[in-house]
PDB file of N, CA and C in Angstrom:
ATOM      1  N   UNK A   1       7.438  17.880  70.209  1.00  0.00           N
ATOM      2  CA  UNK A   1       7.287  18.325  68.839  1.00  0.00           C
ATOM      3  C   UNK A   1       8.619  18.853  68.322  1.00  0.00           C
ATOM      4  N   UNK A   2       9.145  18.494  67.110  1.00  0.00           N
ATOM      5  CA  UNK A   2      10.232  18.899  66.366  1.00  0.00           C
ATOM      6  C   UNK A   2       9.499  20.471  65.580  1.00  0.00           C
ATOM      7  N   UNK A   3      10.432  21.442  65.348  1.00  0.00           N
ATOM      8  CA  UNK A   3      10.044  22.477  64.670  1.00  0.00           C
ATOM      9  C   UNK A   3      11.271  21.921  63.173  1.00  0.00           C
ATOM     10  N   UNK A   4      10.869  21.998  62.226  1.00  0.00           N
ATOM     11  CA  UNK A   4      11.338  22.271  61.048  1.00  0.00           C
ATOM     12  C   UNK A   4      10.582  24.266  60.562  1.00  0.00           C
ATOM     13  N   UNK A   5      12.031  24.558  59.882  1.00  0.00           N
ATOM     14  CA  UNK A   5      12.354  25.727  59.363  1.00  0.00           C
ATOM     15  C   UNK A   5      12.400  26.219  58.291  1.00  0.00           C
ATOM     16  N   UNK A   6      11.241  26.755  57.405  1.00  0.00           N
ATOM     17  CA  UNK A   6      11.233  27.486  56.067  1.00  0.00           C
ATOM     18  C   UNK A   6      12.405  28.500  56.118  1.00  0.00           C
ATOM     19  N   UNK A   7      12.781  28.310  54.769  1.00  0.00           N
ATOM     20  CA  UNK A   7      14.037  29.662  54.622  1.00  0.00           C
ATOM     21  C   UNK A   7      13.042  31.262  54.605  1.00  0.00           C
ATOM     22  N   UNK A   8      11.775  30.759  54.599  1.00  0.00           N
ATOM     23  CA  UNK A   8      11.347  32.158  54.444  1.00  0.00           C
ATOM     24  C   UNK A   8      10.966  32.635  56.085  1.00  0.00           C
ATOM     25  N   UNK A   9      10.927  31.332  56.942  1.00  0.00           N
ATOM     26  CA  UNK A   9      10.744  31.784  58.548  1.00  0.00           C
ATOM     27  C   UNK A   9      11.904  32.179  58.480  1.00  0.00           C
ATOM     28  N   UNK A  10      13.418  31.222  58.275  1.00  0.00           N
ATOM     29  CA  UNK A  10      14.426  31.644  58.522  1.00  0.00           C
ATOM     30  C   UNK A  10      14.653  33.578  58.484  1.00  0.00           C
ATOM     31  N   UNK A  11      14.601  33.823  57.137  1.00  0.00           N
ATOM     32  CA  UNK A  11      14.933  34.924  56.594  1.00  0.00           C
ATOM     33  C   UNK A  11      14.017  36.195  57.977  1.00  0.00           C
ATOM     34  N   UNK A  12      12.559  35.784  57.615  1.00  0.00           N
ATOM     35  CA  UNK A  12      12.101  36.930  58.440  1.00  0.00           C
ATOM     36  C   UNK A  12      12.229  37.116  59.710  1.00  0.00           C
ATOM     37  N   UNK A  13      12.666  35.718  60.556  1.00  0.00           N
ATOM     38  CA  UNK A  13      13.271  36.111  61.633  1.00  0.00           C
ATOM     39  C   UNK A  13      14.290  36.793  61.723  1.00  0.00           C
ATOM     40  N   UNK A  14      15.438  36.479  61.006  1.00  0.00           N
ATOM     41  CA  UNK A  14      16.605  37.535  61.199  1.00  0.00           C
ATOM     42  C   UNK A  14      16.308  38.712  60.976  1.00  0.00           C
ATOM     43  N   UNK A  15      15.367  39.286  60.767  1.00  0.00           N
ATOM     44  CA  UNK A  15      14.884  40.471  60.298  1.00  0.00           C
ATOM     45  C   UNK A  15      13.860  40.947  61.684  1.00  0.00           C
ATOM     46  N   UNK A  16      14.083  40.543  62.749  1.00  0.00           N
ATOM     47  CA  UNK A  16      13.188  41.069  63.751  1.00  0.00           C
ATOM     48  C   UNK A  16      13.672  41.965  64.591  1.00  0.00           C
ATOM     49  N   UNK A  17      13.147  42.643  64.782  1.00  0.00           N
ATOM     50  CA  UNK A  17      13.663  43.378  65.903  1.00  0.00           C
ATOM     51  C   UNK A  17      14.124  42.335  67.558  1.00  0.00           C
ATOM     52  N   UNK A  18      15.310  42.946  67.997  1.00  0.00           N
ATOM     53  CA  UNK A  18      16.431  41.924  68.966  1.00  0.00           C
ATOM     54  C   UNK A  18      14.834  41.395  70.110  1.00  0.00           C
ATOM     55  N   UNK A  19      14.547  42.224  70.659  1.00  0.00           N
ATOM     56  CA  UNK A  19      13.162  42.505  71.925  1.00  0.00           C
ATOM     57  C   UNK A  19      11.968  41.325  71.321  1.00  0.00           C
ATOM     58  N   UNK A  20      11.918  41.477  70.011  1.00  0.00           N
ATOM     59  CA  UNK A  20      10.710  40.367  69.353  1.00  0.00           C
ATOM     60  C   UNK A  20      11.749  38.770  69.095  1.00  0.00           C
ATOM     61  N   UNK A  21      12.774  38.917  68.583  1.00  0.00           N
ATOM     62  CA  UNK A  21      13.147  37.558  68.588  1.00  0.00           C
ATOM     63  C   UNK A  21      13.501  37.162  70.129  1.00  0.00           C
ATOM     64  N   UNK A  22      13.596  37.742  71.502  1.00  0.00           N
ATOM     65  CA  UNK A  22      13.667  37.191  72.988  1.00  0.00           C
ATOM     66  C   UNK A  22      12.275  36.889  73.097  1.00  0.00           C
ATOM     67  N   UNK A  23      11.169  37.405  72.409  1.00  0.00           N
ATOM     68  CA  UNK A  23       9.807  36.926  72.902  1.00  0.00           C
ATOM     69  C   UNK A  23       9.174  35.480  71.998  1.00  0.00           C
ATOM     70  N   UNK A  24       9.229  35.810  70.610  1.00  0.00           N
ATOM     71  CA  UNK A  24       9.823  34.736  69.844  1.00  0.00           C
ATOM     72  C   UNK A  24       9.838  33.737  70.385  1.00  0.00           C
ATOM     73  N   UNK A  25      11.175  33.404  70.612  1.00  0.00           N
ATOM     74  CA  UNK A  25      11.963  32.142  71.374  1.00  0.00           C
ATOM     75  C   UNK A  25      10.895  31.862  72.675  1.00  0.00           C
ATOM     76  N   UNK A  26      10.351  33.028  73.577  1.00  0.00           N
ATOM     77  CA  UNK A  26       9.444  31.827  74.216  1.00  0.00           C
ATOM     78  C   UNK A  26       8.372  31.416  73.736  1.00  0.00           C
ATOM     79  N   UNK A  27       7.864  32.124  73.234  1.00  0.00           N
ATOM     80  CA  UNK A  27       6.223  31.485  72.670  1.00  0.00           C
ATOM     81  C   UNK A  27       6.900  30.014  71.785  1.00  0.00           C
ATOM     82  N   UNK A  28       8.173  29.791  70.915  1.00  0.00           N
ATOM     83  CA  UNK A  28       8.154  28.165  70.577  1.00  0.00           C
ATOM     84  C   UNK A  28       8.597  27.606  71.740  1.00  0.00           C
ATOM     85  N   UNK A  29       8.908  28.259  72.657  1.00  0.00           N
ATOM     86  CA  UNK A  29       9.207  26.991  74.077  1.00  0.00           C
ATOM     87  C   UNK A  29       7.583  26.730  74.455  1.00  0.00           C
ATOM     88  N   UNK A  30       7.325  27.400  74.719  1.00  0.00           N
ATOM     89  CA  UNK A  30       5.582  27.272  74.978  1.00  0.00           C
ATOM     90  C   UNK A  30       4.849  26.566  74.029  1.00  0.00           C
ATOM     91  N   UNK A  31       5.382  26.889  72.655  1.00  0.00           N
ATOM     92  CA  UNK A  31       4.653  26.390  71.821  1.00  0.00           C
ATOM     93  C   UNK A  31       5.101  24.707  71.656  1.00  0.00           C
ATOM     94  N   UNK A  32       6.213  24.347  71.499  1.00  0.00           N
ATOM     95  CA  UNK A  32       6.682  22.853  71.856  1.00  0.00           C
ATOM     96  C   UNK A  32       5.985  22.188  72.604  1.00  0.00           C
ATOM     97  N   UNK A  33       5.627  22.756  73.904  1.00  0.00           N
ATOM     98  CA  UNK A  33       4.957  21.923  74.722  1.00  0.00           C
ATOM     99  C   UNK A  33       3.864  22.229  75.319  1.00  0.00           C
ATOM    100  N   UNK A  34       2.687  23.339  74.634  1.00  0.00           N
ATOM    101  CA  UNK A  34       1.711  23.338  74.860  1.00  0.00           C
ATOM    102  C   UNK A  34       1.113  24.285  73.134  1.00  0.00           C
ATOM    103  N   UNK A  35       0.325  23.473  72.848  1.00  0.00           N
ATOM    104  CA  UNK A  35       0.190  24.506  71.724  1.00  0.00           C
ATOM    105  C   UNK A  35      -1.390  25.093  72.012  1.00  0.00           C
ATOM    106  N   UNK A  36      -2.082  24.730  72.886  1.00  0.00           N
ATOM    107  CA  UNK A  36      -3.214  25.179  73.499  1.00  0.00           C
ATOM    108  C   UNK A  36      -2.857  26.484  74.361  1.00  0.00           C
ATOM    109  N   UNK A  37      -1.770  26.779  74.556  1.00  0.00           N
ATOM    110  CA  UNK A  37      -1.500  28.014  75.734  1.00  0.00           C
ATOM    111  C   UNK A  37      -2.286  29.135  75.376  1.00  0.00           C
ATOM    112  N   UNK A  38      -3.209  29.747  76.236  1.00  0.00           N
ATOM    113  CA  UNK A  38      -3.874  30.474  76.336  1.00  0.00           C
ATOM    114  C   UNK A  38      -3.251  32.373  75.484  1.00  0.00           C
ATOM    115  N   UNK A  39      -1.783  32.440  75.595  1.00  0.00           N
ATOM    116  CA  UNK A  39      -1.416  33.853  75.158  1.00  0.00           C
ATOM    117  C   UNK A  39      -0.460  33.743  73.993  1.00  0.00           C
ATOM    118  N   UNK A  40      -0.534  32.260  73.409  1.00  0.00           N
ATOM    119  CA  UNK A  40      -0.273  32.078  71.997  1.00  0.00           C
ATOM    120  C   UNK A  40      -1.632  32.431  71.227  1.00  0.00           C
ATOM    121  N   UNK A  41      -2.812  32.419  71.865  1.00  0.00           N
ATOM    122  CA  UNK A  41      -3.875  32.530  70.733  1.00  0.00           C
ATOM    123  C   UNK A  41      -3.758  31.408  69.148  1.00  0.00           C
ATOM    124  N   UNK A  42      -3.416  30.302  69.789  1.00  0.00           N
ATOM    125  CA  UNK A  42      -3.231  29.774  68.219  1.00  0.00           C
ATOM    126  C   UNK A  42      -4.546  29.207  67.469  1.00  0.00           C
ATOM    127  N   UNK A  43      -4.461  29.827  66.147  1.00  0.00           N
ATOM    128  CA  UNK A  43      -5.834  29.152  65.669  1.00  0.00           C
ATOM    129  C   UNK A  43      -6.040  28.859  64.207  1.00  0.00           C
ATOM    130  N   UNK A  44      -6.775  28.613  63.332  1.00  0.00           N
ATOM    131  CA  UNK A  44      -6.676  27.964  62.236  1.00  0.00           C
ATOM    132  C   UNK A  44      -6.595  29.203  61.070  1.00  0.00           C
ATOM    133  N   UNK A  45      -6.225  29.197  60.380  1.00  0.00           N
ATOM    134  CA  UNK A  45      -6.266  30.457  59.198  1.00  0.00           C
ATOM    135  C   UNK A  45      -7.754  30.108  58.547  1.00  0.00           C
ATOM    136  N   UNK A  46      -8.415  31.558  58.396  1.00  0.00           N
ATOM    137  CA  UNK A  46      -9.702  30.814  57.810  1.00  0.00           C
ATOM    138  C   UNK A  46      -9.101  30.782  55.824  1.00  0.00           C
ATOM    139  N   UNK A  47      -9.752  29.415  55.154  1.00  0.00           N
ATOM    140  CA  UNK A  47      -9.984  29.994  53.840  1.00  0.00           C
ATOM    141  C   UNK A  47      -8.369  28.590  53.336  1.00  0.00           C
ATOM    142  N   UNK A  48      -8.212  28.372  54.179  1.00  0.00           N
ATOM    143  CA  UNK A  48      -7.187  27.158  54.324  1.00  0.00           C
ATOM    144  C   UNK A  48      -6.839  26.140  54.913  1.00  0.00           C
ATOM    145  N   UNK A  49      -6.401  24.964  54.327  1.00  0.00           N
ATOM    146  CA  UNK A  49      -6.658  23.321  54.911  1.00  0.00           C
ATOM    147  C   UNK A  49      -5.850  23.021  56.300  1.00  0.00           C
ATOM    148  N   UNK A  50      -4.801  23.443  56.581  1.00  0.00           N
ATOM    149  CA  UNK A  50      -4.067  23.340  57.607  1.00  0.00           C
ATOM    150  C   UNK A  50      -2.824  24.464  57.937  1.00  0.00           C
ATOM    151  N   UNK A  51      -3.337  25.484  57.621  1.00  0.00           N
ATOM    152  CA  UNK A  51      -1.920  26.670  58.262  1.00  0.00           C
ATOM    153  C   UNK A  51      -2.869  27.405  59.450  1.00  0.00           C
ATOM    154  N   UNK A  52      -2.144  27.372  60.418  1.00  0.00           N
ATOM    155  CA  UNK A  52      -2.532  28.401  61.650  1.00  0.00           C
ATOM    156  C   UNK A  52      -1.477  29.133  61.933  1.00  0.00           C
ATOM    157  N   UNK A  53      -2.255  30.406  62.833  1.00  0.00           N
ATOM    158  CA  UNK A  53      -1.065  31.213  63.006  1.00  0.00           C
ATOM    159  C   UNK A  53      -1.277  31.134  64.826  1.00  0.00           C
ATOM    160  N   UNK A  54      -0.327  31.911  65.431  1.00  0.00           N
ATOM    161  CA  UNK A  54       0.086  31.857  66.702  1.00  0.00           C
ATOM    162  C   UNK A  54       0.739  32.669  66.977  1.00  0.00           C
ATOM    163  N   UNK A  55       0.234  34.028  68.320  1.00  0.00           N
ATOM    164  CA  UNK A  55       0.532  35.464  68.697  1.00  0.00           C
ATOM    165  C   UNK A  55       1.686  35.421  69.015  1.00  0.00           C
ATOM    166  N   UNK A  56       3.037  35.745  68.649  1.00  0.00           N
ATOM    167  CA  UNK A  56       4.017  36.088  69.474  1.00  0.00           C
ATOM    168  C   UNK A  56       3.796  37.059  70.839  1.00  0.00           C
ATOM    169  N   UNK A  57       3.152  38.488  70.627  1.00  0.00           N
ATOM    170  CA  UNK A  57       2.464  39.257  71.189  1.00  0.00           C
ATOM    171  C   UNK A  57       1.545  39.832  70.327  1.00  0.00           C
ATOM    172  N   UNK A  58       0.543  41.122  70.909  1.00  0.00           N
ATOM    173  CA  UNK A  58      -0.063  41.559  70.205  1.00  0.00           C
ATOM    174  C   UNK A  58       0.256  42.503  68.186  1.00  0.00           C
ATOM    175  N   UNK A  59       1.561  42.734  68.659  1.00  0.00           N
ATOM    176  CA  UNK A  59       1.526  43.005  67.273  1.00  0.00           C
ATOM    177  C   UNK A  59       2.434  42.261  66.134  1.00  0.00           C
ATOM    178  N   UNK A  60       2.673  40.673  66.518  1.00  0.00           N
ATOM    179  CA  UNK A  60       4.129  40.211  66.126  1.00  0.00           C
ATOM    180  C   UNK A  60       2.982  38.748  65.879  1.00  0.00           C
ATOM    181  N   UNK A  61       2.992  37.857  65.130  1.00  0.00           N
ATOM    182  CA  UNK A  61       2.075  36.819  64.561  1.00  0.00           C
ATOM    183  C   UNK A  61       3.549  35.880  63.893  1.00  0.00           C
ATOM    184  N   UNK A  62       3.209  34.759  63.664  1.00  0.00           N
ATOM    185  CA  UNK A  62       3.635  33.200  62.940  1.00  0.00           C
ATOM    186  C   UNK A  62       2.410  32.412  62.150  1.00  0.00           C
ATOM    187  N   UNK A  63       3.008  31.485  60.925  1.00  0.00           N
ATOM    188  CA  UNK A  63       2.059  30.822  60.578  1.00  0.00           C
ATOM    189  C   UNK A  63       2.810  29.754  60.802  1.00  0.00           C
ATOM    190  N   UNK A  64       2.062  28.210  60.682  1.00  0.00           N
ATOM    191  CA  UNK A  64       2.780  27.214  61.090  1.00  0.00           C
ATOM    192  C   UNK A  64       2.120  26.324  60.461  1.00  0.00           C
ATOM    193  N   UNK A  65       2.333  24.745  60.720  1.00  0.00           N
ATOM    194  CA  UNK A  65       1.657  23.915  59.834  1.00  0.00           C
ATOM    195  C   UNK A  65       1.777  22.810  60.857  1.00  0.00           C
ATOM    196  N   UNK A  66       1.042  22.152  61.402  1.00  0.00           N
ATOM    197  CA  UNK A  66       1.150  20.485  62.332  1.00  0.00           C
ATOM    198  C   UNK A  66       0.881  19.529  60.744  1.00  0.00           C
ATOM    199  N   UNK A  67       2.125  18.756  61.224  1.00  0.00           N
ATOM    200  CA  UNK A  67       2.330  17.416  60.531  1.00  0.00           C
ATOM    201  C   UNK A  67       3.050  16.141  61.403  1.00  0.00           C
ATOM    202  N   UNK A  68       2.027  15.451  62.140  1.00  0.00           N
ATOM    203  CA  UNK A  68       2.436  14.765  62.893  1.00  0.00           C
ATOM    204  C   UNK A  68       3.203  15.097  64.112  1.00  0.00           C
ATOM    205  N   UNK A  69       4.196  14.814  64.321  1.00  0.00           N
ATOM    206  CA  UNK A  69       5.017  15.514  65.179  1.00  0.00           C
ATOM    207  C   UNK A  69       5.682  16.549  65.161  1.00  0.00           C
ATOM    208  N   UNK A  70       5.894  17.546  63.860  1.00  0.00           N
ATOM    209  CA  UNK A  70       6.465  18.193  62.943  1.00  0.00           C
ATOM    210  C   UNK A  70       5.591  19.923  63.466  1.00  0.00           C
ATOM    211  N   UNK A  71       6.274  20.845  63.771  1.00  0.00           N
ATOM    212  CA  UNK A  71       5.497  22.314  63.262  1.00  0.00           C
ATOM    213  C   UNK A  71       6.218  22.799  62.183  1.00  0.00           C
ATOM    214  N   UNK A  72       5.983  22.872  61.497  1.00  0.00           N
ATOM    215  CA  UNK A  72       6.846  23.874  60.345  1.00  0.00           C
ATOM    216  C   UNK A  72       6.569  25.089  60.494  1.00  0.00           C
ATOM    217  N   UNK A  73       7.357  25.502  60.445  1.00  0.00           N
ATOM    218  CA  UNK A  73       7.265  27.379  61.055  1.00  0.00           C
ATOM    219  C   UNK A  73       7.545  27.861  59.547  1.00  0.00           C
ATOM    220  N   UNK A  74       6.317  28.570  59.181  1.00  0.00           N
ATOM    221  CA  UNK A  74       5.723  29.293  57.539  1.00  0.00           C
ATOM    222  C   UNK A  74       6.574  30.397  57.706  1.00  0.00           C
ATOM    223  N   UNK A  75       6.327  31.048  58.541  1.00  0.00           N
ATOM    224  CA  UNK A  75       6.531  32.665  58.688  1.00  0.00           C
ATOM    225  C   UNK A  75       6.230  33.393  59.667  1.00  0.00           C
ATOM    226  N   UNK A  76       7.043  34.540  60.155  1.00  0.00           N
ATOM    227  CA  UNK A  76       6.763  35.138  61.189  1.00  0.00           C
ATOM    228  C   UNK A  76       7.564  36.933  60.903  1.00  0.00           C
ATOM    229  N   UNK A  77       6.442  37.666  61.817  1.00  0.00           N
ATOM    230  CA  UNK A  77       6.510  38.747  61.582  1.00  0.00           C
ATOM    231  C   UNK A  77       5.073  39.909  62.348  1.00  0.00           C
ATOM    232  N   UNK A  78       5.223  41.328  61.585  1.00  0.00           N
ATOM    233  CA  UNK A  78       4.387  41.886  62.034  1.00  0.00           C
ATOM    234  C   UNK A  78       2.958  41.285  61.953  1.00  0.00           C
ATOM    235  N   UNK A  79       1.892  41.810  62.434  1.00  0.00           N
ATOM    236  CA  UNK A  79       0.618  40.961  61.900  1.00  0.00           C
ATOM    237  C   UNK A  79      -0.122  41.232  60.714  1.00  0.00           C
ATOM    238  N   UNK A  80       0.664  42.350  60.072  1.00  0.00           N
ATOM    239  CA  UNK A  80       0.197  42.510  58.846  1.00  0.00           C
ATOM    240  C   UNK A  80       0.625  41.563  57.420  1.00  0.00           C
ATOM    241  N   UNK A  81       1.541  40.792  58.023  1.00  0.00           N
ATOM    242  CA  UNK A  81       2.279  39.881  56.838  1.00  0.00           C
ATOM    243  C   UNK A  81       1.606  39.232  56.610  1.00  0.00           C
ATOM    244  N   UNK A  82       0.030  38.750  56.866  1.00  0.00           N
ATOM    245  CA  UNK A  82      -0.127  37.237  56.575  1.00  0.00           C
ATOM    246  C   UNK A  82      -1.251  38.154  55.522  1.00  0.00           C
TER     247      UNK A  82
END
């Protein structure tokens, strides 16, 4: 899977704390090649056609979008952002 990058993922990642963007970075290694992994928790947003989100850890969340081979990474942040 290719990840393509919203300027608004862009933006709020640089905005993470250093400890959340090292955890970050593995959950999309994990997430590249398993998006079923059990401690991503990934699942569908209710109330919408195709955005899910996916746990960095318990208090750190992403939204994303599958398009073919494609994740587009929406946004990421505390879990209160979405």
């Amino acid at each position: 899977m290719n990840f393509i990058l919203t300027s608004l993922f862009e933006r709020a990642y640089r905005n993470l704390p250093n400890e959340v963007k090292l955890r970050a970075k593995e959950s999309l290694k994990i997430l590249a090649t398993d998006i079923r992994y059990p401690s991503l928790r990934v699942k569908k947003i209710k109330c919408t056609k195709d955005i899910w989100q996916a746990h960095i850890d318990l208090d750190y969340q992403m939204t994303l979008q599958i398009i073919k081979d494609n994740i587009i990474l929406r946004n990421i942040g505390h879990h209160s952002f979405t």
